[in-house]
C-alpha atoms as a PDB file:
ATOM      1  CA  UNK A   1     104.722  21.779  66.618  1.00  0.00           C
ATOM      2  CA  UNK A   2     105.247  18.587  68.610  1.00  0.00           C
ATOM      3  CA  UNK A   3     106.331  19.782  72.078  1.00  0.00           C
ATOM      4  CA  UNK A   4     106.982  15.499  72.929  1.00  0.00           C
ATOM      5  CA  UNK A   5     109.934  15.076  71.229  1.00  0.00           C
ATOM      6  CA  UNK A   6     113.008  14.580  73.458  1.00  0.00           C
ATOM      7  CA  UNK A   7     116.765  14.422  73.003  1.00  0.00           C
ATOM      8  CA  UNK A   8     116.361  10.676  72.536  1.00  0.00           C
ATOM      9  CA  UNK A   9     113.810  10.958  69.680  1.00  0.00           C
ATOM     10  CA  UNK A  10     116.136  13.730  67.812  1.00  0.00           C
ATOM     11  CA  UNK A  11     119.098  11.408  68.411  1.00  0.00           C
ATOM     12  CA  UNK A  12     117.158   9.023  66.485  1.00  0.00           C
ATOM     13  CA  UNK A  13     115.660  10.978  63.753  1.00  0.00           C
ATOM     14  CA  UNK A  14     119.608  12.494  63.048  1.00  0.00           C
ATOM     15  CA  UNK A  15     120.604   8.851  63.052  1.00  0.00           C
ATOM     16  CA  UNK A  16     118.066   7.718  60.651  1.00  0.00           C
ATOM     17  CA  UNK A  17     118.943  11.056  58.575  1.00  0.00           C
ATOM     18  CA  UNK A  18     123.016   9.999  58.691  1.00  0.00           C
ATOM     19  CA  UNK A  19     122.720   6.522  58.005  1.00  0.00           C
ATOM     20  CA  UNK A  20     119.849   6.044  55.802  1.00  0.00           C
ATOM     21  CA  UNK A  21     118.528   3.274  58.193  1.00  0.00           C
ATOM     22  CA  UNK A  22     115.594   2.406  60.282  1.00  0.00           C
ATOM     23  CA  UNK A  23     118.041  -0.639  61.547  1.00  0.00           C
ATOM     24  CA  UNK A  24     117.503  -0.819  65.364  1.00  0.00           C
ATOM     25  CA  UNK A  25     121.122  -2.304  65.994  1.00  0.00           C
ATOM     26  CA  UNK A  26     122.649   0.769  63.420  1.00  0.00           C
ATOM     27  CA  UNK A  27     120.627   3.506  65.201  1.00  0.00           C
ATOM     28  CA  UNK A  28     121.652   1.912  68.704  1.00  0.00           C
ATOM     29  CA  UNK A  29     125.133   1.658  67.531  1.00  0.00           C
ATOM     30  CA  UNK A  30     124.850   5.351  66.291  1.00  0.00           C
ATOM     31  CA  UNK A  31     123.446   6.859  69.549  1.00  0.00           C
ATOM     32  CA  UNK A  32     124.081   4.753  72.174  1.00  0.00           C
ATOM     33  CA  UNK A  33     120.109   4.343  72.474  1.00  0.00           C
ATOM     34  CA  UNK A  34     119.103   0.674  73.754  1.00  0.00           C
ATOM     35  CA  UNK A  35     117.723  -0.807  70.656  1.00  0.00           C
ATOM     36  CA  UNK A  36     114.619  -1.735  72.345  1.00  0.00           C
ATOM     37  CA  UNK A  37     113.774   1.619  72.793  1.00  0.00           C
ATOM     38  CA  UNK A  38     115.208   3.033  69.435  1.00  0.00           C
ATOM     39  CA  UNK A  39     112.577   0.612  68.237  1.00  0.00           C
ATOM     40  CA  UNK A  40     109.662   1.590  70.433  1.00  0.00           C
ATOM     41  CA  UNK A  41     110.710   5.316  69.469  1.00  0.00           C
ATOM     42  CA  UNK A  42     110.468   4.280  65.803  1.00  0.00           C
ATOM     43  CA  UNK A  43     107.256   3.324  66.884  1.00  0.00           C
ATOM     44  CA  UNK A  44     106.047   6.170  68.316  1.00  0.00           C
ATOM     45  CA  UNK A  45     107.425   8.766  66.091  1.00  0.00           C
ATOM     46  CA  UNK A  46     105.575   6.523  63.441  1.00  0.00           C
ATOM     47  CA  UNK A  47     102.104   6.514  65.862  1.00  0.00           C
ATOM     48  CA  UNK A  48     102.565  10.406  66.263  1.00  0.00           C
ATOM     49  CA  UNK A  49     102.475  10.967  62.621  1.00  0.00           C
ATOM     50  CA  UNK A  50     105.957  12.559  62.699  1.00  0.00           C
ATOM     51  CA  UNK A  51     106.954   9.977  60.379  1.00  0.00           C
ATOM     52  CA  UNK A  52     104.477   9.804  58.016  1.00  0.00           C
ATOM     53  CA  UNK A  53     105.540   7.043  55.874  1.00  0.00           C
ATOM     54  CA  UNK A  54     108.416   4.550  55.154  1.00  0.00           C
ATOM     55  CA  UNK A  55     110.698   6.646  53.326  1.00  0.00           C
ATOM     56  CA  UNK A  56     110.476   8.759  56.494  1.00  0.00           C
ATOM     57  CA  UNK A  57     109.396  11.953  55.376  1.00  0.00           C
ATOM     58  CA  UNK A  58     108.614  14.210  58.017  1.00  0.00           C
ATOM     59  CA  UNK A  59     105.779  16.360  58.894  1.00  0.00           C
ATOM     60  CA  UNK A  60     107.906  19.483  59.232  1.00  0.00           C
ATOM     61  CA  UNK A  61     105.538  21.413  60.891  1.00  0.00           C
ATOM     62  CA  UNK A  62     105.303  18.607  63.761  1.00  0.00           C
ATOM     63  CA  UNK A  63     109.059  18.553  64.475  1.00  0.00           C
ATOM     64  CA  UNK A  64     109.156  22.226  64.449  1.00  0.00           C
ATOM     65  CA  UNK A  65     110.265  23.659  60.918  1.00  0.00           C
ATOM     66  CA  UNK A  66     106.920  25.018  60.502  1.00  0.00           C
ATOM     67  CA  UNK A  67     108.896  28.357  59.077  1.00  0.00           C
ATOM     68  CA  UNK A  68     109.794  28.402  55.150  1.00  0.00           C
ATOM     69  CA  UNK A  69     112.279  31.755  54.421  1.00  0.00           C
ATOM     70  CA  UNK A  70     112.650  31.827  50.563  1.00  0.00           C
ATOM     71  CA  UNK A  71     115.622  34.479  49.433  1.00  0.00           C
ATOM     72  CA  UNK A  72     116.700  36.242  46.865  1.00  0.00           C
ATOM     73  CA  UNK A  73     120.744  36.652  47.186  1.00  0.00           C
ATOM     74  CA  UNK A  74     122.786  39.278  44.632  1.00  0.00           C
ATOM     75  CA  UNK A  75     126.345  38.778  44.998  1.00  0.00           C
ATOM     76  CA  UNK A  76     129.707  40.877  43.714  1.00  0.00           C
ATOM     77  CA  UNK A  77     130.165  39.441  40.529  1.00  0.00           C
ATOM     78  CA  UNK A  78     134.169  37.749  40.075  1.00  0.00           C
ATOM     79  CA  UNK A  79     135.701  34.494  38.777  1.00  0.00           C
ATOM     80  CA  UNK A  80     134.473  31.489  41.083  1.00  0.00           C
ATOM     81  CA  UNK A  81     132.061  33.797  42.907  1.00  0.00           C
ATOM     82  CA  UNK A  82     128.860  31.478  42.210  1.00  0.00           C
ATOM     83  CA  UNK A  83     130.747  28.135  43.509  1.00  0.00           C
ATOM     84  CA  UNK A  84     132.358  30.216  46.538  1.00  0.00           C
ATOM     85  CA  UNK A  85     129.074  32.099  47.611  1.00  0.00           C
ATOM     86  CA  UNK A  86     127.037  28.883  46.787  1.00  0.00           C
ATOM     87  CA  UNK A  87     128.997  26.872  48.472  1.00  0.00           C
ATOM     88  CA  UNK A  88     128.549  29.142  52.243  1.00  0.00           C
ATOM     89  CA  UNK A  89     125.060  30.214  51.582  1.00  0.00           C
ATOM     90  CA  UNK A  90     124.832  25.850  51.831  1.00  0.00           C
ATOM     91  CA  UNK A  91     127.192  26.072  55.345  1.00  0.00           C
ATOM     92  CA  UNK A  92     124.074  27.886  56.650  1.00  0.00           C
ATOM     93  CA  UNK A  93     122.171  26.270  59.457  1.00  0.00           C
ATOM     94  CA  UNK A  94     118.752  25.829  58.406  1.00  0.00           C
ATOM     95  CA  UNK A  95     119.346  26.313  54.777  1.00  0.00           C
ATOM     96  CA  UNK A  96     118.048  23.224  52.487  1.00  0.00           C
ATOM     97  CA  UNK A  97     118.191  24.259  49.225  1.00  0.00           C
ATOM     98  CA  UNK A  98     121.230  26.565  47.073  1.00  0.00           C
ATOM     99  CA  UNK A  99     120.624  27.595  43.544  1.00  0.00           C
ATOM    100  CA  UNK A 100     122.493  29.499  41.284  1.00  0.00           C
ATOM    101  CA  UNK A 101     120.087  31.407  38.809  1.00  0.00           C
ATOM    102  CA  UNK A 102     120.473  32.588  35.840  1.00  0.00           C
ATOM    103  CA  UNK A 103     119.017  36.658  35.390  1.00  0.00           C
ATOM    104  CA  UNK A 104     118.667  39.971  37.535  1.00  0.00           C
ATOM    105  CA  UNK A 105     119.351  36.985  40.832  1.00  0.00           C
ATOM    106  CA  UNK A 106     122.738  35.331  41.526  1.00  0.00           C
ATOM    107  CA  UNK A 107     121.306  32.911  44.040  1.00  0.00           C
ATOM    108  CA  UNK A 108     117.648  31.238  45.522  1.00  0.00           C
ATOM    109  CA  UNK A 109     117.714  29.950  48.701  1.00  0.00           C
ATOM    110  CA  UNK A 110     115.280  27.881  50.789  1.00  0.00           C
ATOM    111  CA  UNK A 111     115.035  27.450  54.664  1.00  0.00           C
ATOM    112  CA  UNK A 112     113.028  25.487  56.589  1.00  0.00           C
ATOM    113  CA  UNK A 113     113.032  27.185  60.070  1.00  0.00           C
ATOM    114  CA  UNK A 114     112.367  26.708  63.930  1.00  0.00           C
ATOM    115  CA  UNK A 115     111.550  30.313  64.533  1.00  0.00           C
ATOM    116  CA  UNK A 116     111.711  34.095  63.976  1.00  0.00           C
ATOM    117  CA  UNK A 117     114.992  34.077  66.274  1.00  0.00           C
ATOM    118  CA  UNK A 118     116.248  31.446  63.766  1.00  0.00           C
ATOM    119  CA  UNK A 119     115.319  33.400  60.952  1.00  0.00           C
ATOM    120  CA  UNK A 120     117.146  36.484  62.464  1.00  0.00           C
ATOM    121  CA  UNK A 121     119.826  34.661  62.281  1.00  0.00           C
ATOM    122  CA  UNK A 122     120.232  33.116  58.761  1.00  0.00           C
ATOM    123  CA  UNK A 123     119.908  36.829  57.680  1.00  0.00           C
ATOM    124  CA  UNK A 124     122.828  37.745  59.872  1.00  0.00           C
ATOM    125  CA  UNK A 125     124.407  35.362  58.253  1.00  0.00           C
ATOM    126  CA  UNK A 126     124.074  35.969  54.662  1.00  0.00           C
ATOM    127  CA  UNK A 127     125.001  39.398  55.609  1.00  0.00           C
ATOM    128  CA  UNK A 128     128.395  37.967  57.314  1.00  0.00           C
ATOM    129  CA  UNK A 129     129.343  36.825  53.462  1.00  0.00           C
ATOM    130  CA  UNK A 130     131.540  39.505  52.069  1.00  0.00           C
ATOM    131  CA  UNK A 131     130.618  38.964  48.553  1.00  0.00           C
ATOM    132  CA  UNK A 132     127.286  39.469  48.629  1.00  0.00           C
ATOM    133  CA  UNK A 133     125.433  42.846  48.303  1.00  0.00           C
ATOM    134  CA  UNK A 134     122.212  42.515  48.566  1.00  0.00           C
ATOM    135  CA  UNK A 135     118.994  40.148  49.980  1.00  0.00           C
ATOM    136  CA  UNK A 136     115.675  39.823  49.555  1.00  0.00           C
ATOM    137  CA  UNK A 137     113.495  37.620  51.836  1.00  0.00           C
ATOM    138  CA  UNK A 138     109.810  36.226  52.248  1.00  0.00           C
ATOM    139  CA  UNK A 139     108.087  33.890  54.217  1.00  0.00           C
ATOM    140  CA  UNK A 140     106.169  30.933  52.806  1.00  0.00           C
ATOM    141  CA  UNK A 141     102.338  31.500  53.725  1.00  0.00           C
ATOM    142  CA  UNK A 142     101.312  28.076  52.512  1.00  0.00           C
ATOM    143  CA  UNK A 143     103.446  25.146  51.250  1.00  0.00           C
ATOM    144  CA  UNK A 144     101.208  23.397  48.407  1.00  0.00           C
ATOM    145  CA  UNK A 145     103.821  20.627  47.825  1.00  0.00           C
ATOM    146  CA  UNK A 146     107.395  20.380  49.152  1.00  0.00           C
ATOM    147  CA  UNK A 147     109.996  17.048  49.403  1.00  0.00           C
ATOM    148  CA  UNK A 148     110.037  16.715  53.389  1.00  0.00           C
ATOM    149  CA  UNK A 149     112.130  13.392  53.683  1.00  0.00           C
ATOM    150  CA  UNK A 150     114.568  12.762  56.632  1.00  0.00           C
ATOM    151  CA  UNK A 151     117.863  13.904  54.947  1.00  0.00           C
ATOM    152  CA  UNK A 152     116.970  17.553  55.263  1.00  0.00           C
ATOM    153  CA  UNK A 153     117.958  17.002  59.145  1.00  0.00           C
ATOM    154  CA  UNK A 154     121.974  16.506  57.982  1.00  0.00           C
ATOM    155  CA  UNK A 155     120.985  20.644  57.191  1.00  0.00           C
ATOM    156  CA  UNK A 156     120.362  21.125  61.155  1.00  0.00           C
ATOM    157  CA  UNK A 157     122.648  20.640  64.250  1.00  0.00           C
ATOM    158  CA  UNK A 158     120.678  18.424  66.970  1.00  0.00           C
ATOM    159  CA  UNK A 159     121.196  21.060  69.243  1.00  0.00           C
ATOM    160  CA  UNK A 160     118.859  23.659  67.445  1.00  0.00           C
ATOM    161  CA  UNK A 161     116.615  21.115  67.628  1.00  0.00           C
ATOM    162  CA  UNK A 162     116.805  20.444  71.468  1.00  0.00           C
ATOM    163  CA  UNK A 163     116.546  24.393  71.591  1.00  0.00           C
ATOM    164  CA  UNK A 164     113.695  24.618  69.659  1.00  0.00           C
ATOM    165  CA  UNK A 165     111.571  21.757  71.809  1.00  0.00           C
ATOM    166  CA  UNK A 166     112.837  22.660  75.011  1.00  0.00           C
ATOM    167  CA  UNK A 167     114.187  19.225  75.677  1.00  0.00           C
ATOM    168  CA  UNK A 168     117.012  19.424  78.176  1.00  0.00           C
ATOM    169  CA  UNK A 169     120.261  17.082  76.976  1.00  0.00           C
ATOM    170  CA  UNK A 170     120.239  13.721  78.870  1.00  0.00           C
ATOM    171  CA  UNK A 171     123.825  12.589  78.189  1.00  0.00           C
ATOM    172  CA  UNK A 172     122.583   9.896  76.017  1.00  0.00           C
END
């Protein structure tokens, strides 16, 4: 994990993330950032390797979602249940990807994850649903291919992401 991103980089990378835009005046307009250094951040981030490319997809692992939690979900079966469980399994922090399934599983859902305390806590909260009656859940050993672009962080508050680097908030 990259332990040199700051609150000001995160701002940015949420900002990029919200309004599809690598637009120095947008992301200063969206943070509050002086755009010459929301552009010498761009910069960077690109230098680092954190974003790897123009469509800014991310080297998860470098901004600290190096953990993958796939889960199984079974759910009390009842009219509306799949769109009403679906739809808070995808309120979870950290959670990326919802599916209902046909078969044995109501629902598969994918994580990407800052840690073990984070991952102690999407189980909590699958277990805070009422509806659903049983989980099943394994961590990804190796990721052969995965989409990793930018709008995965609208799945993340910035603040887990402060947490997770250590980066005290500026005010900015």
């Amino acid at each position: 994990m990259n332990e040199t991103l700051d609150e000001r980089d995160i701002k940015i990378l949420f900002a990029i993330a919200d309004q599809e835009t690598d637009n120095t005046k947008t992301l200063h307009e969206q943070t509050g950032i002086p755009k010459s250094t929301v552009h010498y951040r761009l910069q960077n981030l690109k230098d680092e390797g954190i974003i790897t490319n123009d469509l800014y997809e991310l080297d998860l692992e470098e901004i600290g979602l190096g953990l993958t939690v796939i889960s199984e979900i079974w759910a009390e079966f009842g009219e509306g249940y799949h769109e009403r469980v679906g739809e808070q399994l995808a309120d979870i922090e950290g959670v990326n990807q919802v599916y209902f399934m046909m078969g044995e599983t109501d629902f598969i859902v994918i994580g990407r994850l800052t840690s073990r305390d984070m991952v102690e806590g999407l189980i909590e909260d699958y277990e805070s649903i009422d509806e659903i009656t049983r989980t099943s859940s394994k961590f990804v050993i190796s990721t052969i291919k995965a989409y990793e672009g930018i709008g995965m962080l609208r799945n993340y508050s910035q603040q887990s992401f402060l947490d997770s680097h250590g980066s005290p908030t500026d005010g900015t």
